[in-house]
Protein backbone atom coordinates (compact mmCIF):
# COMPACT_ATOMS: atom_id res chain seq x y z
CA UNK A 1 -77.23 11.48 -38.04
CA UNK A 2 -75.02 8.93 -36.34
CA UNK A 3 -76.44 6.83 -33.31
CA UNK A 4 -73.35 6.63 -31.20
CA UNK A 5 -70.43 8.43 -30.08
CA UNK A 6 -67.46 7.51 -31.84
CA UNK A 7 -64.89 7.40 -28.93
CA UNK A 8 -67.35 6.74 -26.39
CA UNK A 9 -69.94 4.77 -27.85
CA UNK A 10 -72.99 6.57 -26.11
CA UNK A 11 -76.50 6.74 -27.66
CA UNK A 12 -77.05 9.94 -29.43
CA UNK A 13 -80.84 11.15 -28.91
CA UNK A 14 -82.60 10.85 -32.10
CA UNK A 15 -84.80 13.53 -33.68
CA UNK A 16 -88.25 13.26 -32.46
CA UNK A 17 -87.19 10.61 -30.09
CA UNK A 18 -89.87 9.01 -27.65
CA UNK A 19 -88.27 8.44 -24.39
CA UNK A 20 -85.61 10.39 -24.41
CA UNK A 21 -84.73 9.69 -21.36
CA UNK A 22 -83.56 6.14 -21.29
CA UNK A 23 -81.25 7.55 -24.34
CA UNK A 24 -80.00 10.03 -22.28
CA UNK A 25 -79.37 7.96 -18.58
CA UNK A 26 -77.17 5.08 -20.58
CA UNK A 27 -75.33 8.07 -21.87
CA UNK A 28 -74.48 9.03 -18.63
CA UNK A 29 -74.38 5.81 -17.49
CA UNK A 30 -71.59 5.72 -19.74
CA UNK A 31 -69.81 8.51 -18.57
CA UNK A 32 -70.25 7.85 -15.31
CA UNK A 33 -68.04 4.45 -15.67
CA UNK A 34 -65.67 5.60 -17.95
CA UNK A 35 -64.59 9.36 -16.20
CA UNK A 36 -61.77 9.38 -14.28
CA UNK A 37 -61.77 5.17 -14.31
CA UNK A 38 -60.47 3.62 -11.71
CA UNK A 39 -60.65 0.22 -11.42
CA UNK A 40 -60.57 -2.77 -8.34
CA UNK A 41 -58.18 -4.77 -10.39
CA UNK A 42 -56.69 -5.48 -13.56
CA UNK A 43 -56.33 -9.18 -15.19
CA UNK A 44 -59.27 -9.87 -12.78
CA UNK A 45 -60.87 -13.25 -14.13
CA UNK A 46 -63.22 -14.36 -11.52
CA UNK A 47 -66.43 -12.53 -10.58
CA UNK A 48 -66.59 -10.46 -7.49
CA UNK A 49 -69.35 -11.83 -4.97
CA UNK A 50 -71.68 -9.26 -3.75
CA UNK A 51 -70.32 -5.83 -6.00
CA UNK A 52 -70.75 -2.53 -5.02
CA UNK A 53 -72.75 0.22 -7.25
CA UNK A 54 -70.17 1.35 -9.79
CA UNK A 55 -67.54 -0.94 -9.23
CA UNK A 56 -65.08 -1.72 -11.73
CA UNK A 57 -63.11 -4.34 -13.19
CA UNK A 58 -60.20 -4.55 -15.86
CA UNK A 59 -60.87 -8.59 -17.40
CA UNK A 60 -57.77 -10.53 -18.17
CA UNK A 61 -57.55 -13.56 -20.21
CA UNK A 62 -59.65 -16.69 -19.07
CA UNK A 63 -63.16 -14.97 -17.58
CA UNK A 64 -65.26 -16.87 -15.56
CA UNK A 65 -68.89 -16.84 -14.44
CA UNK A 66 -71.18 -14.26 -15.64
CA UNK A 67 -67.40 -12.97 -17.04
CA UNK A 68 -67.37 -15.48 -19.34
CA UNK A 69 -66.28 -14.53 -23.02
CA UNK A 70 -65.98 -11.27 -21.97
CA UNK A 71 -62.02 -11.03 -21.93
CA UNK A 72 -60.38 -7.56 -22.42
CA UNK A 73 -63.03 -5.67 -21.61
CA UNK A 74 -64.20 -3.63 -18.55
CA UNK A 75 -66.49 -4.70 -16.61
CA UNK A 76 -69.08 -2.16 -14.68
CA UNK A 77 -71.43 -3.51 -11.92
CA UNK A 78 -74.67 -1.07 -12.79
CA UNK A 79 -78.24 -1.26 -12.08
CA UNK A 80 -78.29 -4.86 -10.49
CA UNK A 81 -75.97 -6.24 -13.18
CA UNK A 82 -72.69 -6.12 -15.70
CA UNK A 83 -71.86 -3.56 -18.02
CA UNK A 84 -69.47 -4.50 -20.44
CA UNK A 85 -67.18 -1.17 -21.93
CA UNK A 86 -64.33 -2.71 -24.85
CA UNK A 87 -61.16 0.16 -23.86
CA UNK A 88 -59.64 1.88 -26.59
CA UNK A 89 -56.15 2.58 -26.87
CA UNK A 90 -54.53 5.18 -24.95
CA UNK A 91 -57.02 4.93 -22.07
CA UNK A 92 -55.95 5.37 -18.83
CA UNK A 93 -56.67 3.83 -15.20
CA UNK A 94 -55.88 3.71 -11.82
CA UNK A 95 -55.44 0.16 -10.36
CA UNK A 96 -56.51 0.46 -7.07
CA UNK A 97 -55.02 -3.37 -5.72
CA UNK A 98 -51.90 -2.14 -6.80
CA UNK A 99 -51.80 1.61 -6.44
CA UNK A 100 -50.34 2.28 -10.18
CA UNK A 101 -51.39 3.99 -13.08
CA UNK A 102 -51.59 1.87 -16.79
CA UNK A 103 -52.33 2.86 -19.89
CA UNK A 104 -54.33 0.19 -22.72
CA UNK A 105 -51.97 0.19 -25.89
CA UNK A 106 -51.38 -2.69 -28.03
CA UNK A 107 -54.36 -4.89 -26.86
CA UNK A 108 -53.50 -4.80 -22.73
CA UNK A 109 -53.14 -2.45 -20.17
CA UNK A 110 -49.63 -1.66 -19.57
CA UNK A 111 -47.77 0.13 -17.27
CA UNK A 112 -47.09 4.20 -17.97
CA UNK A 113 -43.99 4.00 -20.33
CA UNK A 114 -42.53 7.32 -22.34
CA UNK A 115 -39.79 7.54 -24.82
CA UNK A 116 -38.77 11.04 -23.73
CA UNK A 117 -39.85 12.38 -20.11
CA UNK A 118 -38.35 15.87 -19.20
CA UNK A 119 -38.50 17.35 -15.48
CA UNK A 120 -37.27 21.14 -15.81
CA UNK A 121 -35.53 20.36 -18.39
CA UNK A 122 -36.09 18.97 -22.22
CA UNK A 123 -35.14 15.52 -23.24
CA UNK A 124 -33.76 14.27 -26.18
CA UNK A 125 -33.17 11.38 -28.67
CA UNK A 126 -30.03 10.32 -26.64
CA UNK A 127 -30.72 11.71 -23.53
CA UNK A 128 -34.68 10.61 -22.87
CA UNK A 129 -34.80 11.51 -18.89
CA UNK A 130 -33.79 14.89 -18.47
CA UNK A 131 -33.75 16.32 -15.11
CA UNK A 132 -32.94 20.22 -14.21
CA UNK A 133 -33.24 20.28 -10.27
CA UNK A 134 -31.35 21.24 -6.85
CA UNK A 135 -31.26 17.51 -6.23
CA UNK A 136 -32.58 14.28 -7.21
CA UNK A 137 -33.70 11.81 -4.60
CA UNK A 138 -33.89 8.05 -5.08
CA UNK A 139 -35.40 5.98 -2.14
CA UNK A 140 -35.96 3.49 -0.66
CA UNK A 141 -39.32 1.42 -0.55
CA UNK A 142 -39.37 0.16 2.79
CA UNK A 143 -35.89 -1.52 2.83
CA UNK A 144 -32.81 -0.45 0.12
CA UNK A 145 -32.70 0.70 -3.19
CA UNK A 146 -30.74 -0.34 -6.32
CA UNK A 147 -29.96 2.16 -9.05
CA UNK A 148 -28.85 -0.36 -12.49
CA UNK A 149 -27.26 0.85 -15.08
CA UNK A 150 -27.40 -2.21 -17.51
CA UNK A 151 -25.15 -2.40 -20.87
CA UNK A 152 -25.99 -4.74 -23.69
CA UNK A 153 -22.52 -6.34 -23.94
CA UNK A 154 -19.18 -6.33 -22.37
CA UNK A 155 -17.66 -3.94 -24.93
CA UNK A 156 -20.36 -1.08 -23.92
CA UNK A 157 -20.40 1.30 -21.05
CA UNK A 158 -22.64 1.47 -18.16
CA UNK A 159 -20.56 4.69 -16.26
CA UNK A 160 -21.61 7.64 -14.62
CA UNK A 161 -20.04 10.66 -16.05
CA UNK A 162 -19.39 13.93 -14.27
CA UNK A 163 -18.94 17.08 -16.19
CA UNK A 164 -18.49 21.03 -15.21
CA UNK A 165 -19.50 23.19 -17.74
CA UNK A 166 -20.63 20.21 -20.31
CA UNK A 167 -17.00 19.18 -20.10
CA UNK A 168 -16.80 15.65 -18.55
CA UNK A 169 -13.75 15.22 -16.19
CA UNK A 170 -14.72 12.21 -14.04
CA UNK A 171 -16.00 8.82 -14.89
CA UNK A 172 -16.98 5.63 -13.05
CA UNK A 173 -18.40 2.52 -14.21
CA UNK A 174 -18.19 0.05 -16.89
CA UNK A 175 -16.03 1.82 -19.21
CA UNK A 176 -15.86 -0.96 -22.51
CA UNK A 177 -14.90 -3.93 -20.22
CA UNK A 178 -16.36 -5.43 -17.54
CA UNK A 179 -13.18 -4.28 -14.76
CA UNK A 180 -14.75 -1.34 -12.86
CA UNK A 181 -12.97 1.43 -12.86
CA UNK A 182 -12.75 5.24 -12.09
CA UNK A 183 -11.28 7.46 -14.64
CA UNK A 184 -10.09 11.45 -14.75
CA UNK A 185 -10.13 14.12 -17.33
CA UNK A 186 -8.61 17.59 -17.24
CA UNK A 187 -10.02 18.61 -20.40
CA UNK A 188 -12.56 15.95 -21.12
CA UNK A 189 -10.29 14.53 -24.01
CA UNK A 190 -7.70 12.82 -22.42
CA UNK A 191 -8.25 10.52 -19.60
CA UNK A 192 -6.41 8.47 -17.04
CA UNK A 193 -8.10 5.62 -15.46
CA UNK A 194 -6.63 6.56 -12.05
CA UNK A 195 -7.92 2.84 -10.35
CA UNK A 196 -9.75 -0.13 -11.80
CA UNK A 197 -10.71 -3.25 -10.11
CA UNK A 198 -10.77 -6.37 -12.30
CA UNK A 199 -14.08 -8.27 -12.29
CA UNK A 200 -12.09 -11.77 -11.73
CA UNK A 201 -10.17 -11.38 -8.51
CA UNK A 202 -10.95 -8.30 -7.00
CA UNK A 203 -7.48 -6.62 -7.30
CA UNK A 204 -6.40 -3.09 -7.83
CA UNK A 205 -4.58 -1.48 -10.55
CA UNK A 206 -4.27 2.23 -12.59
CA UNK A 207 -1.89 4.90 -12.00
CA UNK A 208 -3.19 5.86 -8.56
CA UNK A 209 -1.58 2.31 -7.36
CA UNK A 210 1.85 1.39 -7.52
CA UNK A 211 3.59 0.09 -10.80
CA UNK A 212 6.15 -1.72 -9.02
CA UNK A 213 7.13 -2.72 -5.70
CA UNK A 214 9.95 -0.27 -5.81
CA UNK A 215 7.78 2.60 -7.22
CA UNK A 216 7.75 5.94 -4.97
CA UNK A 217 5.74 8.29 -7.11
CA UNK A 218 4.06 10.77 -4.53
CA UNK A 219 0.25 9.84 -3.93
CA UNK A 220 -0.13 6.26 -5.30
CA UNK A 221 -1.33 3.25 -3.16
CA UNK A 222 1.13 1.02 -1.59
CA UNK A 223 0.66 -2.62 -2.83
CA UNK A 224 1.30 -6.12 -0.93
CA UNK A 225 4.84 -6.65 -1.45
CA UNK A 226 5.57 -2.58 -2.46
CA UNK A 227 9.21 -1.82 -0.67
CA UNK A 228 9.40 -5.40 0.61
CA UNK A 229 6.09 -5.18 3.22
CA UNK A 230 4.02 -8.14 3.08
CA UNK A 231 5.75 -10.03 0.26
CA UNK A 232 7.27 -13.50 0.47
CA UNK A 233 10.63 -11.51 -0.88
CA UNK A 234 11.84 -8.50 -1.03
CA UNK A 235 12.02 -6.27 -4.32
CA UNK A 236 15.85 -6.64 -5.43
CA UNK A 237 18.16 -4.02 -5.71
CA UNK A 238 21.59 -3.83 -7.73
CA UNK A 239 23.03 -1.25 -6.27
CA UNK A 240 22.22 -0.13 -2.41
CA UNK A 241 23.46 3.80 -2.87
CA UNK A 242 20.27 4.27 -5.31
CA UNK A 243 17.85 2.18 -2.84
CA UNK A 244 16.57 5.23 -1.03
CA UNK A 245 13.31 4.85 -0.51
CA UNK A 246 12.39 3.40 3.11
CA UNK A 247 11.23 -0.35 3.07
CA UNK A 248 12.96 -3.78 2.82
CA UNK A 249 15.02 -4.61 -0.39
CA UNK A 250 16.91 -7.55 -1.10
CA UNK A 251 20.88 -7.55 -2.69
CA UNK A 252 22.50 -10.14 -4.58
CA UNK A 253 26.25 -9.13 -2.64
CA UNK A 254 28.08 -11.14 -5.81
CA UNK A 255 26.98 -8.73 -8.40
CA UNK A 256 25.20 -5.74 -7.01
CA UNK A 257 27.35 -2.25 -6.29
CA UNK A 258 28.42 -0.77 -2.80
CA UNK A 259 27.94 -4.03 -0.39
CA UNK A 260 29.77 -4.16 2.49
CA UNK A 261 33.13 -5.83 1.76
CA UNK A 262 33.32 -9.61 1.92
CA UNK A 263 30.07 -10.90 1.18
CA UNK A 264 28.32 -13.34 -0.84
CA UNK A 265 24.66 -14.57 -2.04
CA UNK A 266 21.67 -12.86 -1.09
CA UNK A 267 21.26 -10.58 1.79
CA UNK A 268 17.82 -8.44 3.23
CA UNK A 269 18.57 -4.87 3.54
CA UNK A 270 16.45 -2.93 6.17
CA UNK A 271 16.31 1.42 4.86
CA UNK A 272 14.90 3.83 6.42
CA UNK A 273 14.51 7.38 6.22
CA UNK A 274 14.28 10.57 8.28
CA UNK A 275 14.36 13.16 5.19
CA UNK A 276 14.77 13.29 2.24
CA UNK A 277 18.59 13.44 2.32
CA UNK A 278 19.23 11.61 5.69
CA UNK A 279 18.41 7.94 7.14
CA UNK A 280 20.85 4.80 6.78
CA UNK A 281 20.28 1.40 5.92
CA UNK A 282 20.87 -1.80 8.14
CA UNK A 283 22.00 -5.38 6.51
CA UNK A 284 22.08 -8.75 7.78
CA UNK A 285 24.12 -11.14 6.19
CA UNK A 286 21.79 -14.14 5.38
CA UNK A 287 24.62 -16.84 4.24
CA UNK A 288 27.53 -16.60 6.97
CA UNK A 289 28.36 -15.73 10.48
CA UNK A 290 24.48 -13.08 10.95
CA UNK A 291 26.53 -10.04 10.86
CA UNK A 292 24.49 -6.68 11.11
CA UNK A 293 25.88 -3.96 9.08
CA UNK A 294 25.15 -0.07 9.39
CA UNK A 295 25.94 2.70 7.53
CA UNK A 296 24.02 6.44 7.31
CA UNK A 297 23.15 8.49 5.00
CA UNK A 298 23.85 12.11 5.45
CA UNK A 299 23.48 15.47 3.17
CA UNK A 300 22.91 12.79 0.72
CA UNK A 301 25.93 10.66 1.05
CA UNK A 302 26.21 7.19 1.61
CA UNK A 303 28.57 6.57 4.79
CA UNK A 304 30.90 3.61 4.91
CA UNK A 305 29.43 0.21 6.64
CA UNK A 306 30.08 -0.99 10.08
CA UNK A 307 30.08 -4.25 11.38
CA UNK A 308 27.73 -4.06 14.40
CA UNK A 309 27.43 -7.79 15.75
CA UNK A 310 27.79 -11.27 14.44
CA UNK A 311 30.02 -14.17 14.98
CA UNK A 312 33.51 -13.06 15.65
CA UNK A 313 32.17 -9.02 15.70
CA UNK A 314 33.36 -8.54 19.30
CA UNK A 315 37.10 -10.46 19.04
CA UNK A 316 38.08 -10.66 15.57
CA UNK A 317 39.70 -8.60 12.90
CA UNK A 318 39.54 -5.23 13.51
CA UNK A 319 39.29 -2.95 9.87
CA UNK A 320 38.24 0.77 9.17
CA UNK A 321 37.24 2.79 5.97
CA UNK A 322 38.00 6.34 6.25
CA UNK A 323 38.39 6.49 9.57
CA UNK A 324 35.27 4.46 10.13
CA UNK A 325 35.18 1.52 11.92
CA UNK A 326 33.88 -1.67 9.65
CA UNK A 327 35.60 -5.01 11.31
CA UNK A 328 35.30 -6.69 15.12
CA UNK A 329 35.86 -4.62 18.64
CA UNK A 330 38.66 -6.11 19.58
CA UNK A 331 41.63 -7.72 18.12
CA UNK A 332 44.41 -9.96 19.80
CA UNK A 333 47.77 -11.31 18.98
CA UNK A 334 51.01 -12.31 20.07
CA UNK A 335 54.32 -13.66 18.51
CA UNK A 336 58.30 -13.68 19.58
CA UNK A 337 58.11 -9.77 19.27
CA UNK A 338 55.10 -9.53 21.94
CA UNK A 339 51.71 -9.17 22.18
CA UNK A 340 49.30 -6.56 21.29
CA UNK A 341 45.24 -5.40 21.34
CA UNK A 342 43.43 -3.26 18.75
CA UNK A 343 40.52 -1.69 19.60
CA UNK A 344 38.24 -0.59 16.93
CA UNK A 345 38.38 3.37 17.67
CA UNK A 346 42.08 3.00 17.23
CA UNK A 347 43.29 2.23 20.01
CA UNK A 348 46.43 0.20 20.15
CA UNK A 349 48.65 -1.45 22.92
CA UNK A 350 51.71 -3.74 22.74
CA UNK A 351 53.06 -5.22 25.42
CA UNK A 352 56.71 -7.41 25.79
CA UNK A 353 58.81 -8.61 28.14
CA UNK A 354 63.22 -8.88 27.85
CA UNK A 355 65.79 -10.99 30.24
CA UNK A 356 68.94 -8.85 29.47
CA UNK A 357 72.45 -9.09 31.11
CA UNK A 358 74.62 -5.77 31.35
CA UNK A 359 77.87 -5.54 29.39
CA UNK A 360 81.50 -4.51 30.59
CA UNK A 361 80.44 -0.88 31.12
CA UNK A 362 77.45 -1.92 33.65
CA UNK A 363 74.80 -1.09 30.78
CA UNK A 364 71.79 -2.96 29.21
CA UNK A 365 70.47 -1.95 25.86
CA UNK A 366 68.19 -3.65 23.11
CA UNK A 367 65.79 -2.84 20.56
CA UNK A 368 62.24 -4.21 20.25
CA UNK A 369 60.30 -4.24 16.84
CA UNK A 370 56.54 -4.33 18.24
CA UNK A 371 54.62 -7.39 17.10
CA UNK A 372 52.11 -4.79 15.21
CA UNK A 373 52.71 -1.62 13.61
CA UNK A 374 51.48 1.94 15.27
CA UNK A 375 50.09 4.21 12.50
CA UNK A 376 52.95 6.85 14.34
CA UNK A 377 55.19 6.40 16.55
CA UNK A 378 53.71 5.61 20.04
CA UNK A 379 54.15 6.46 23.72
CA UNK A 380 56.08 3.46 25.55
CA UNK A 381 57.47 2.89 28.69
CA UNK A 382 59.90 0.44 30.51
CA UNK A 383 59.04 -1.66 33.77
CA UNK A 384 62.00 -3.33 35.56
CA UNK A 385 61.98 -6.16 37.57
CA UNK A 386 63.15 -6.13 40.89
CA UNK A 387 65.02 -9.75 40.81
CA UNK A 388 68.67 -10.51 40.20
CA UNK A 389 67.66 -13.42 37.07
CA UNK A 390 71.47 -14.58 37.40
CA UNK A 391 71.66 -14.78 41.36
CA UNK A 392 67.81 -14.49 42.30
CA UNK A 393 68.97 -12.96 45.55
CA UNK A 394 70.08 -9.30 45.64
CA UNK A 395 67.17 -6.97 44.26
CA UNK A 396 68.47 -5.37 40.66
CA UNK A 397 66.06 -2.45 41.69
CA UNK A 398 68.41 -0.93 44.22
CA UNK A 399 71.70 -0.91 42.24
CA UNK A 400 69.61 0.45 38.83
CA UNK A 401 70.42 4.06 38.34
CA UNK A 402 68.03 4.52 35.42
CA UNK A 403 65.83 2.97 32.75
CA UNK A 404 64.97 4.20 29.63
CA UNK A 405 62.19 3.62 26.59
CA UNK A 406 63.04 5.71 23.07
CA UNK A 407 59.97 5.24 20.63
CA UNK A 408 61.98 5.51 17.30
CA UNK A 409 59.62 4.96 15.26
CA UNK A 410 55.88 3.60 14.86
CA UNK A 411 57.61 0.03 14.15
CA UNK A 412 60.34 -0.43 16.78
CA UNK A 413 61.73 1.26 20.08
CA UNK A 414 64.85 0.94 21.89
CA UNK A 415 65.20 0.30 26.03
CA UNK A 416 68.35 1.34 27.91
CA UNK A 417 69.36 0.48 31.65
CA UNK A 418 72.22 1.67 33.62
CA UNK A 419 73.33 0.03 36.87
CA UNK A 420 75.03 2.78 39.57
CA UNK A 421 78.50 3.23 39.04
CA UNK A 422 80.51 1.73 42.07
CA UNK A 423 78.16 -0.95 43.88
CA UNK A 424 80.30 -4.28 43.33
CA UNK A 425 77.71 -6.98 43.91
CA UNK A 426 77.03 -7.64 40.57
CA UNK A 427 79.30 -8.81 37.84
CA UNK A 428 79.31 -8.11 34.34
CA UNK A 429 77.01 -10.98 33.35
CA UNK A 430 74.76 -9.94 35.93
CA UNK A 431 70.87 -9.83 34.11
CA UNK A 432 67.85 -8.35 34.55
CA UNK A 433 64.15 -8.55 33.44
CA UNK A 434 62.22 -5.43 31.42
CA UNK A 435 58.63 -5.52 30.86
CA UNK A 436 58.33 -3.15 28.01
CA UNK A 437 54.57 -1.61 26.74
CA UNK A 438 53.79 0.79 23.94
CA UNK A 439 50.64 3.05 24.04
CA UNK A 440 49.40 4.57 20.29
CA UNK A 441 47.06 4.21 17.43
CA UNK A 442 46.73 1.28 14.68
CA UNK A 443 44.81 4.01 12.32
């Protein structure tokens, strides 16, 4: 018959045994110790001064005092002195400084470690931690809380990965690369890494942002610089009747299609929108007089441009397109013919003025070619001066029987003046002075 337990190592009472007793009370002395063990601390090293009954210790490495050469073991203040217990592996206690449970494997005592732990649920060789709950709650100790997912090198993952049905369709993390990044799935086989933010700088990039600063796709994130915001210049454009999307584009004018007429180098173009199909676009020119230029946009047409304002844009040249006015407000001139004003809605007056002298049959008559051409023929009229040029003494005005303006046509008109038959002051080389004006349209 063995003598001792062979997990335990408590004395066995032996047959026919005097003093049975003592046999029996280490026994339990034993048990008492090693039952439920708890212990004051582990890795202690220096004996306790005045221990309790029952107290326990877990020796470290280095024991000192009555400890001494004891390391490793446990150490059990009983009866007025030590009792010295060598753990086996797989025993477990409760550290008491520390308020944690370890287990003595491999020579120490260790903290509780499992290769597969299941709650609910049952784990696996990949998936160790299993988890089948409502929720799962992670907090804090006091102040935050860190969840890590660690990988062992840059081409590995550290993700989490959402799934419906065991199908994964969402996914963010370190996915191969250290650039975090959020991906999609709509059947767990084909993804799109919708946004990723490289680890270097910070930036943003993936299909959810935009691919260039010109690119409108519906639902992606405007970048610094996207349509001209922000950026030290604008996205250019080489032809304005396809820049539809509302921003700030820039033109080259010497190679790009449907500038306004007339310019060069590069130019900012202002477009904005009020539908899809309607809006108008505003340019400045950059490299001459400061010019603003409109034209709209409607049922998806491009208008014409107008010249709004710049140097010479009130007096200058006056142009249209279709109808459309595209040059200055106002335009001047004169010449031996006259003088006329164009304004830019068309409007168009010429004004002259003609010393004539009636012939043998008391009658004045001359043509006038106006100094600019009406798009038709225009209204004029004929204003007659009430001074004798020849004499400067009797009035013309009261021996004039009638003047007359014919409009012929949108070039020239023809002015007529009769003097009443009878009245003998005035000889046939008597003159008179006409001021002649023409009212019409230049377009």
């Amino acid at each position: 018959m063995f003598e001792r337990s062979p997990n335990l190592d408590m004395p066995f009472i032996q047959p026919s045994q005097a003093q049975k007793h003592v046999t029996h009370n280490e026994a339990l002395e034993y048990l008492d110790a090693l039952v439920g063990l708890s212990v004051k601390a582990f890795d202690a090293v220096d004996p306790p001064v005045g221990a309790a009954e029952g107290e326990r210790y877990a020796l470290g490495v280095g024991a000192s005092g009555d400890w001494a050469g004891q390391d490793g073991m446990l150490a059990v203040w009983a009866n007025g002195g030590w009792l010295y217990l060598a753990p086996q592996e797989g025993w477990r206690a409760f550290g008491e400084a520390e308020q944690a449970l370890r287990i003595y494997r491999g020579g120490q005592w260790a903290g509780l470690s499992f290769d597969q732990l299941g709650l609910g649920a049952t784990p696996d060789a990949v998936n160790r931690l299993s988890v089948a709950a409502e929720a799962t709650l992670l907090s804090h100790d006091g102040a935050g809380h860190q969840l890590k997912l660690n990988k062992a090198s840059a081409g590995d993952t550290a993700s989490l990965l959402f799934q419906s049905n065991w199908t994964g369709h969402a996914e963010m993390g370190l996915a191969g690369e250290n650039d975090w990044s959020i991906k999609v799935s709509p059947d767990g086989s084909s993804w799109t890494t919708a946004l990723k933010v490289e680890a270097a700088t910070g930036h943003l990039s993936g299909s959810a942002v935009q691919g260039d600063a010109l690119d409108a796709t519906a639902g992606r994130l405007l970048t610094v610089g996207g349509f001209g915001l922000g950026s030290g210049a604008a996205p250019e454009v080489t032809d304005l009747d396809a820049a539809n999307s509302g921003g700030i584009v820039s033109v080259n004018a010497d190679a790009a299609a449907n500038v306004p007429t007339g310019l060069s180098g590069r130019h900012a173009v202002w477009v904005a929108k009020s539908e899809s199909d309607g809006g108008f676009q505003m340019l400045c020119d950059q490299k001459s007089d400061g010019a603003l230029y409109l034209r709209r946009l409607d049922g998806g047409v491009w208008g014409a441009w107008q010249r709004l304002w710049g140097s010479g844009s009130l007096v200058g040249t006056v142009s249209e397109s279709s109808g459309v006015p595209t040059g200055a407000v106002i335009e001047q001139g004169s010449g031996a013919n006259g003088a006329f004003t164009k304004w830019a809605d068309g409007t168009m007056i010429c004004s002259h003025t003609l010393d004539l002298s009636f012939d043998a049959v008391h009658r004045l008559a001359a043509d006038w070619s106006y100094p600019a051409v009406f798009a038709t023929a225009p209204v004029v009229t004929a204003t007659l001066d009430g001074e004798d040029l020849a004499s400067n003494a009797t009035p013309v005005a009261s021996e004039v029987g009638a003047v007359g303006m014919e409009a012929m046509s949108a070039s020239s008109a023809r002015a007529t003046l009769h003097r009443i038959s009878g009245l003998t002051d005035f000889a046939a080389s008597d003159s008179a002075r006409v001021y002649l004006s023409a009212h019409g349209r230049w377009y």
